[in-house]
C-alpha atoms as a PDB file:
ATOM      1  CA  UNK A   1       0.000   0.000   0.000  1.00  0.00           C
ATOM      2  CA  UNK A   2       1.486   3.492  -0.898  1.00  0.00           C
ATOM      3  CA  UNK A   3       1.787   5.837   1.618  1.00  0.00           C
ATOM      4  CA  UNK A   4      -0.532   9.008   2.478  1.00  0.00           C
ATOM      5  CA  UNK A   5       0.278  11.657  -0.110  1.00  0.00           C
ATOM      6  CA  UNK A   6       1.839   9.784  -2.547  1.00  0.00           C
ATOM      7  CA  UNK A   7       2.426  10.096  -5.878  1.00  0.00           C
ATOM      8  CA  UNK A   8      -0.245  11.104  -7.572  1.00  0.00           C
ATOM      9  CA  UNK A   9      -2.629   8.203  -9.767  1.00  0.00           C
ATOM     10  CA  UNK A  10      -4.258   8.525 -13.274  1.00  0.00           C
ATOM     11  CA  UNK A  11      -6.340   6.242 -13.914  1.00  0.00           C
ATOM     12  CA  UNK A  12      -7.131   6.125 -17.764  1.00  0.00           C
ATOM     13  CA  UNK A  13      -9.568   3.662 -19.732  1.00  0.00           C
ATOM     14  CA  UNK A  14      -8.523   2.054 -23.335  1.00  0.00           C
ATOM     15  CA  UNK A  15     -11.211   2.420 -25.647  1.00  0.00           C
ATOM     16  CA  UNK A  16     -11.420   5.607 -27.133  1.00  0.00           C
ATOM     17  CA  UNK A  17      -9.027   7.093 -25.142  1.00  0.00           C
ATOM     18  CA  UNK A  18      -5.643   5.116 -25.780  1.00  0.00           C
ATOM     19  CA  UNK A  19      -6.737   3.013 -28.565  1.00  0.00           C
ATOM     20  CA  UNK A  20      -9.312   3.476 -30.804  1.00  0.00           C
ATOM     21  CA  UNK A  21     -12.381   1.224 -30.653  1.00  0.00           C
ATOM     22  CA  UNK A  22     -15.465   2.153 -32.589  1.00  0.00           C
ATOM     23  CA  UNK A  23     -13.644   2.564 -36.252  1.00  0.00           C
ATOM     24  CA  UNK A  24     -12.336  -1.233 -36.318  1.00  0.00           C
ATOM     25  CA  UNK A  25     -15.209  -2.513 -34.714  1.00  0.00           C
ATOM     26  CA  UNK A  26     -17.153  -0.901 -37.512  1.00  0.00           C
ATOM     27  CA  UNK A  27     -15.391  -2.179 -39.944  1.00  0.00           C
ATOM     28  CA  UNK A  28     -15.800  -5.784 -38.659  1.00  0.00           C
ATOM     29  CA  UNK A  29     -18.961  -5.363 -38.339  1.00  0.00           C
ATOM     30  CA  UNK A  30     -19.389  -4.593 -42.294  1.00  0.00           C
ATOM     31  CA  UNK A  31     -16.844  -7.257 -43.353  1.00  0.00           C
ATOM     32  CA  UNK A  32     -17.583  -9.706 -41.061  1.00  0.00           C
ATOM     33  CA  UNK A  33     -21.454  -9.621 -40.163  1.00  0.00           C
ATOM     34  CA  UNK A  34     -22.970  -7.413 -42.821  1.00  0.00           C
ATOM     35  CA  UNK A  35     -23.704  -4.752 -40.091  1.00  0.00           C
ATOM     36  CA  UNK A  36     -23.971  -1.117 -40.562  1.00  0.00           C
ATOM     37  CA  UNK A  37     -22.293   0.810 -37.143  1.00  0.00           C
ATOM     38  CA  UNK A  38     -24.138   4.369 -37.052  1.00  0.00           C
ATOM     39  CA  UNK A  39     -21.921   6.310 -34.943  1.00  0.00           C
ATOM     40  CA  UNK A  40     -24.196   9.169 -34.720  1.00  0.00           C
ATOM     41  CA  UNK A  41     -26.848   7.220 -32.345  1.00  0.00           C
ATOM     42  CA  UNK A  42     -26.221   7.742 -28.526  1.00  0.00           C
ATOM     43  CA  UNK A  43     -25.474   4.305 -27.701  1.00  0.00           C
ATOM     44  CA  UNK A  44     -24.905   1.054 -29.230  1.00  0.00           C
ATOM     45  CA  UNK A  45     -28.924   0.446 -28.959  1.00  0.00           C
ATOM     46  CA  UNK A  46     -29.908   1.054 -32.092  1.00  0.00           C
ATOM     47  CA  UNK A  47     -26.807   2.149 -33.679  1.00  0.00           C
ATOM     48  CA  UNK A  48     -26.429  -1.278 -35.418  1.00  0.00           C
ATOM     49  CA  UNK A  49     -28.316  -2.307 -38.226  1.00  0.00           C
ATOM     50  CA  UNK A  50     -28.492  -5.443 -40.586  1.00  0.00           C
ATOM     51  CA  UNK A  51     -27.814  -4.354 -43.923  1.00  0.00           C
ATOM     52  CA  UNK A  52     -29.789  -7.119 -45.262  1.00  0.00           C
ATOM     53  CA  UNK A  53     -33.099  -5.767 -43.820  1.00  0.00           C
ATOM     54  CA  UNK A  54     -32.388  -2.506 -41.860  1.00  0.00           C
ATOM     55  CA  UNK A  55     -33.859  -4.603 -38.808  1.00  0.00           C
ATOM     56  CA  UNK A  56     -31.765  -2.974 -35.354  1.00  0.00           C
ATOM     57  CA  UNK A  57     -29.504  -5.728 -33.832  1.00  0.00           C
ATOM     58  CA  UNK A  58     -30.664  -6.560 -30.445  1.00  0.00           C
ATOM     59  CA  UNK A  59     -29.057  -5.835 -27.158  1.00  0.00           C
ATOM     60  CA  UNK A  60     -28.875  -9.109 -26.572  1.00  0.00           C
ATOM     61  CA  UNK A  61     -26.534  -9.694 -29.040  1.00  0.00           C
ATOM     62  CA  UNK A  62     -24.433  -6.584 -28.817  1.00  0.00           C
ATOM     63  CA  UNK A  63     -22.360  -8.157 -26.043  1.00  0.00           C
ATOM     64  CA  UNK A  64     -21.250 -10.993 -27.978  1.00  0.00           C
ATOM     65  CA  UNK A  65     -20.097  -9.653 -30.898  1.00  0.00           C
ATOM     66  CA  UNK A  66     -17.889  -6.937 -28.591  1.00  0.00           C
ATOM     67  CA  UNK A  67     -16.914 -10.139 -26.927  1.00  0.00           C
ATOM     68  CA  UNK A  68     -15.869 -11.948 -30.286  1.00  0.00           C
ATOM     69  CA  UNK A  69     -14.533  -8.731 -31.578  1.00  0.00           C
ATOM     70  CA  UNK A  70     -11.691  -8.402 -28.594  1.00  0.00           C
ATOM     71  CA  UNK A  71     -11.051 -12.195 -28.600  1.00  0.00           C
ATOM     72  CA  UNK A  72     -10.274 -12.112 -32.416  1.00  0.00           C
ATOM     73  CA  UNK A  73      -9.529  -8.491 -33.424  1.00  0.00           C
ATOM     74  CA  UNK A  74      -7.321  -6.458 -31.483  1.00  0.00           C
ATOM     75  CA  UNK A  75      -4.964  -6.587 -33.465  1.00  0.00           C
ATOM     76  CA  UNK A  76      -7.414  -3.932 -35.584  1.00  0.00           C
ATOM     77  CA  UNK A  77      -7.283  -1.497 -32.931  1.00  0.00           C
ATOM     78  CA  UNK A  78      -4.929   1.750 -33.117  1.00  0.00           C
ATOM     79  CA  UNK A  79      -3.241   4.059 -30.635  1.00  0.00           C
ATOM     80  CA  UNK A  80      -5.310   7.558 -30.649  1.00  0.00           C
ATOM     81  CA  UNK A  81      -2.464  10.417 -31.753  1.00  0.00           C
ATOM     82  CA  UNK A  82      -0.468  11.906 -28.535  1.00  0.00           C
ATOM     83  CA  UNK A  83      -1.646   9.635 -26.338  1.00  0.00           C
ATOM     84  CA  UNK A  84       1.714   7.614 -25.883  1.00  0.00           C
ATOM     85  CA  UNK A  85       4.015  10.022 -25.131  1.00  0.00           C
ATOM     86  CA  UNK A  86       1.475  12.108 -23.116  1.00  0.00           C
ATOM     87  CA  UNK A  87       1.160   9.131 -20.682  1.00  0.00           C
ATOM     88  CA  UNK A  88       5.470   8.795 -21.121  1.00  0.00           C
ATOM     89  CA  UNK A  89       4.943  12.478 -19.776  1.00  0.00           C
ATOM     90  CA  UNK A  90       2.325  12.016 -16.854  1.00  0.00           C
ATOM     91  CA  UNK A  91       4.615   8.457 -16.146  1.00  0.00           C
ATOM     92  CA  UNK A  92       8.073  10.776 -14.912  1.00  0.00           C
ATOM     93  CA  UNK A  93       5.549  12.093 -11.906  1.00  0.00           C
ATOM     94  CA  UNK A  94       3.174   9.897 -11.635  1.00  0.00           C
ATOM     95  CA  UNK A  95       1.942   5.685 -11.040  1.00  0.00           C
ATOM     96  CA  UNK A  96      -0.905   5.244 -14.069  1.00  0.00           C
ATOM     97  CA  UNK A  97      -3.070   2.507 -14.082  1.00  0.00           C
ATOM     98  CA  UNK A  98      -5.248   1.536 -17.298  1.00  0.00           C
ATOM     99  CA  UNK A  99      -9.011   0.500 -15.894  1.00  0.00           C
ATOM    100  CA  UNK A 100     -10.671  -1.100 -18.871  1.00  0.00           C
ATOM    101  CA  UNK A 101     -14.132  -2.471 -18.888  1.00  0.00           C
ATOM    102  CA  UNK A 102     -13.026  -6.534 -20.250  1.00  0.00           C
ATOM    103  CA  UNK A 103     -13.588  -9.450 -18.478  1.00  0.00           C
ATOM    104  CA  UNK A 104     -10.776 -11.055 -17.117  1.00  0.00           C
ATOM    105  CA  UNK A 105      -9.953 -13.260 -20.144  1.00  0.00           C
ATOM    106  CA  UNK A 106      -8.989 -10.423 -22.496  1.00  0.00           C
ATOM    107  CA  UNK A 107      -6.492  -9.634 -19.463  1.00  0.00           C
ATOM    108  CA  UNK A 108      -3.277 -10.990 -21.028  1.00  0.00           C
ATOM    109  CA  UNK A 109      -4.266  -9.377 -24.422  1.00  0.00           C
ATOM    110  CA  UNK A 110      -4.893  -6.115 -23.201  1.00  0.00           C
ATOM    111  CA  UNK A 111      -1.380  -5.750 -21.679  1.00  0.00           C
ATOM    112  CA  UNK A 112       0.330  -7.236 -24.882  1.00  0.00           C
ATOM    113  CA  UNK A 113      -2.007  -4.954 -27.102  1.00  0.00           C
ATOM    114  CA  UNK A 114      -0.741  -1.797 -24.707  1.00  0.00           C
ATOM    115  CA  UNK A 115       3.196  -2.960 -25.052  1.00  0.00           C
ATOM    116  CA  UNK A 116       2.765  -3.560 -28.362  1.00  0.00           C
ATOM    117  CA  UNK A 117       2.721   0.538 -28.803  1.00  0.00           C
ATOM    118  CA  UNK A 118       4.568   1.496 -25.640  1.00  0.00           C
ATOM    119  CA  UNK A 119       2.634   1.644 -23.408  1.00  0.00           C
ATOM    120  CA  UNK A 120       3.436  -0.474 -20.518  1.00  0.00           C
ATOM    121  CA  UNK A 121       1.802   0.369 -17.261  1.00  0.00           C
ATOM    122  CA  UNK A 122      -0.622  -1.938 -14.811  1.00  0.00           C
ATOM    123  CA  UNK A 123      -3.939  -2.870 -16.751  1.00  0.00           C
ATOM    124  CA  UNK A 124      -7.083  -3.700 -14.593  1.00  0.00           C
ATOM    125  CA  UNK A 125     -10.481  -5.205 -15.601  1.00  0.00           C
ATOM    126  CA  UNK A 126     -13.708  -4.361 -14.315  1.00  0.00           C
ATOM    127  CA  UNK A 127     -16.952  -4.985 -15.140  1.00  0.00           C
ATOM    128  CA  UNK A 128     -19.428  -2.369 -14.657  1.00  0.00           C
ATOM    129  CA  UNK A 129     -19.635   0.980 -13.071  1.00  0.00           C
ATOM    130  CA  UNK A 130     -15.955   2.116 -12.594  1.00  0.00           C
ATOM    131  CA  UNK A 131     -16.560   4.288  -8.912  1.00  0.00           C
ATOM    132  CA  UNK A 132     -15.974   1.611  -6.867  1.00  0.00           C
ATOM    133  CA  UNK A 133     -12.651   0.167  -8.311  1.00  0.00           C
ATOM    134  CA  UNK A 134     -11.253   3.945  -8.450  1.00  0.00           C
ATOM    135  CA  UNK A 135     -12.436   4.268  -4.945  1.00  0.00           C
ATOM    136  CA  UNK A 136     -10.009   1.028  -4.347  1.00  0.00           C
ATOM    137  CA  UNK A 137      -7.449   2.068  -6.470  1.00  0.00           C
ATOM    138  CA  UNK A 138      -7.029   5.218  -4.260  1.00  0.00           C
ATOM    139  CA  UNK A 139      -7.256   3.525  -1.003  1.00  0.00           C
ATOM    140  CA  UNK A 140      -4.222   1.199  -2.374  1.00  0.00           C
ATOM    141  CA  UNK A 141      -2.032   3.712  -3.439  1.00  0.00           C
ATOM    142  CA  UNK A 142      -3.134   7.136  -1.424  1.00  0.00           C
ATOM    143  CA  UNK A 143      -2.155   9.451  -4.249  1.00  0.00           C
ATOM    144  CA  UNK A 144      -1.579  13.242  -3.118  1.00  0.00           C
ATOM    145  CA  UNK A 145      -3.778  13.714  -6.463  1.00  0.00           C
ATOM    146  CA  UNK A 146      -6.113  11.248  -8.785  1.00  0.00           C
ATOM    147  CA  UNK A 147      -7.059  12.001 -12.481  1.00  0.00           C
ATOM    148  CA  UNK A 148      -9.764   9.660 -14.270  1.00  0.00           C
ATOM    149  CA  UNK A 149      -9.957   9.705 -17.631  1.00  0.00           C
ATOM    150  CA  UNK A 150     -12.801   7.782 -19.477  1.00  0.00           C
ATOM    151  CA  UNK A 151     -14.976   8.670 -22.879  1.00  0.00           C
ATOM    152  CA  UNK A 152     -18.504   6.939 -21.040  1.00  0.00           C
ATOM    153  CA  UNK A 153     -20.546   9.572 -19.049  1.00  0.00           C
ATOM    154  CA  UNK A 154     -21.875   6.884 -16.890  1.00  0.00           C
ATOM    155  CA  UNK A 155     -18.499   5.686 -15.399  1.00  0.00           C
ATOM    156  CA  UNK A 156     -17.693   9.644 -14.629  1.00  0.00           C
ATOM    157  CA  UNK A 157     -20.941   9.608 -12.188  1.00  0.00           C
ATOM    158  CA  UNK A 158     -19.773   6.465 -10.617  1.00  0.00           C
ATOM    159  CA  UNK A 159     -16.634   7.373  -9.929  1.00  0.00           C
ATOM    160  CA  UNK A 160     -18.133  11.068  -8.882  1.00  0.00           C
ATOM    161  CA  UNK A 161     -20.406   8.750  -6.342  1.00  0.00           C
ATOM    162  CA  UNK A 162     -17.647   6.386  -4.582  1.00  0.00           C
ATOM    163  CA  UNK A 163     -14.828   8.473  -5.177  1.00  0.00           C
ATOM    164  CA  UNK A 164     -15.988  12.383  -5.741  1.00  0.00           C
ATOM    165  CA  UNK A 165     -12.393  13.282  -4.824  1.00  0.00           C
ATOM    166  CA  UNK A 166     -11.200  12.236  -8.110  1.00  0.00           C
ATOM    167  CA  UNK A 167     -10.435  14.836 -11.126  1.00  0.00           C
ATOM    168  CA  UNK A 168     -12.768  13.253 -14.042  1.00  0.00           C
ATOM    169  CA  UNK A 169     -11.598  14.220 -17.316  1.00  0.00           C
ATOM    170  CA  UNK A 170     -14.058  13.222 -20.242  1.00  0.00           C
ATOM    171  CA  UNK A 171     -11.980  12.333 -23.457  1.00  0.00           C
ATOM    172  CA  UNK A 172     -13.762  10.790 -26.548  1.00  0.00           C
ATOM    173  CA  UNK A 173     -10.867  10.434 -29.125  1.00  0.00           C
ATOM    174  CA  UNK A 174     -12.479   9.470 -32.583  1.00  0.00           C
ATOM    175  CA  UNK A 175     -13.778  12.827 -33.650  1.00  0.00           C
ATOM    176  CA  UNK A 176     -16.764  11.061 -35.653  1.00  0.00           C
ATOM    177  CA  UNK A 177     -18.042   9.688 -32.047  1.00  0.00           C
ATOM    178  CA  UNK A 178     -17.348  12.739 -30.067  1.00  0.00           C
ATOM    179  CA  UNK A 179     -19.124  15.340 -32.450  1.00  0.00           C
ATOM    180  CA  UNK A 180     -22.195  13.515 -31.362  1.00  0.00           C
ATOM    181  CA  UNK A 181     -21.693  13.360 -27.853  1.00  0.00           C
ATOM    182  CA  UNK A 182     -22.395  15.954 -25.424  1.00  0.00           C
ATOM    183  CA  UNK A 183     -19.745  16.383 -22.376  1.00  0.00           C
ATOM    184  CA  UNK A 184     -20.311  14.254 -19.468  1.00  0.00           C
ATOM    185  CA  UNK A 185     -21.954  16.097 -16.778  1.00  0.00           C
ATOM    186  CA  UNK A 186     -19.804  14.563 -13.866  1.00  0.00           C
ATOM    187  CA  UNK A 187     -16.614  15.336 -15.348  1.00  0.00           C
ATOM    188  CA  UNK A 188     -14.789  18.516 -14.613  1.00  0.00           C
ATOM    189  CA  UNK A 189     -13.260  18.437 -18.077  1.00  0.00           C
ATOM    190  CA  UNK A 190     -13.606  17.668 -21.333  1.00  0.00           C
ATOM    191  CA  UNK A 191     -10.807  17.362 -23.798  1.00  0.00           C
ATOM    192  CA  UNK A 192     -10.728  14.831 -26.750  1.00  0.00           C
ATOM    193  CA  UNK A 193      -7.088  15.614 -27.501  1.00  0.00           C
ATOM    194  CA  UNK A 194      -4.226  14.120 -25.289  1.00  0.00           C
ATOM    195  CA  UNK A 195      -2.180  16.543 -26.331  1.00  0.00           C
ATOM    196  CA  UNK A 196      -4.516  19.478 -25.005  1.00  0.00           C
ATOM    197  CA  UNK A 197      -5.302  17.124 -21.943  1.00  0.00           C
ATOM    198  CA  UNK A 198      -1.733  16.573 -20.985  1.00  0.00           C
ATOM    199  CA  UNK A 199      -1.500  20.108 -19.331  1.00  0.00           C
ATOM    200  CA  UNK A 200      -4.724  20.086 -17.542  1.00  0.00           C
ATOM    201  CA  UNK A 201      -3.663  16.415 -16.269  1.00  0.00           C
ATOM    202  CA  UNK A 202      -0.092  17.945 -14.829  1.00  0.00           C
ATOM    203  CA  UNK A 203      -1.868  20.954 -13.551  1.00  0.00           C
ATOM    204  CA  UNK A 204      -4.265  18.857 -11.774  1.00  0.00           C
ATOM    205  CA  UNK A 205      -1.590  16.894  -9.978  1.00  0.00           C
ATOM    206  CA  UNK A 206       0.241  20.396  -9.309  1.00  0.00           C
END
């Protein structure tokens, strides 16, 4: 356990904020399953369509093809611009922990997908709201400062429930998702650039 004042902690998700997400997904989705990815719709309800019949893929089924998307297509995914040598930056004064929303089997892949562009730093899964393993995270390594970073409004209220201590930065970094999405209202920030976030993060920690 760190001690009381310690370095400070970011705390940064994956998709959409160090690797991009939607793009390759959509364009499995075409190749793969003949499905259109409207990235203009507020959530994935809805947003995907068969092209064969327009008909909306159902929720139910949303979670599996995310699932066989990760276990099969990483390789797809790209680092967003900056967002290496930002965290190289934040990593000189402070621990960094990636929290990304994967079961635990995509663990191993995760980490290799991460060193694969440099970016080596502890990965955690979760499932679910994120407040509650931030809240953790902080209690295990008593930062002097904390900085979240995640593109999903949702996760910035639960962290601003168990953990309202936290800095929440709201970062969507495909510009074709984040023209369509408002800023999270439980974030203190939002910046879709890591290299207009970078100072914000320092200054945070200051």
């Amino acid at each position: 356990m760190g001690q009381p004042g310690g370095r400070p902690l970011l705390i940064t998700d994956c998709d959409e904020v160090l690797l991009h997400m939607v793009t390759p997904f959509g364009a499995w989705l075409d190749e793969a399953h003949a499905i259109d990815f409207a990235m203009e719709r507020p959530d994935f309800t809805g947003a995907l369509t068969r092209r064969a019949d327009s008909s909306p893929v159902e929720e139910e089924h949303i979670g599996p093809l995310l699932d066989a998307f990760f276990t099969t297509e990483m390789h797809r995914q790209t680092l967003v611009p900056h967002a290496a040598r930002a965290l190289a930056t934040i990593a000189e004064l402070a621990d960094i922990v990636v929290l990304t929303n994967l079961t635990d089997q995509f663990h191993a892949g995760r980490v290799a997908q991460l060193e694969a562009v440099g970016i080596r730093h502890r990965v955690q899964c979760n499932q679910g709201g994120k407040g509650q393993p931030v809240a953790g995270l902080v209690a295990e390594y008593r930062p002097s400062a904390t900085v979240f970073v995640d593109d999903l409004p949702h996760h910035h209220a639960s962290v601003a429930r168990h953990a309202p201590e936290v800095w929440r930065l709201h970062m969507i970094a495909e510009p074709r998702l984040a023209r369509h999405r408002a800023p999270a209202a439980d974030a203190h920030a939002r910046i879709d650039d890591w290299a207009e976030a970078l100072p914000w993060i320092v200054s945070r920690f200051a």
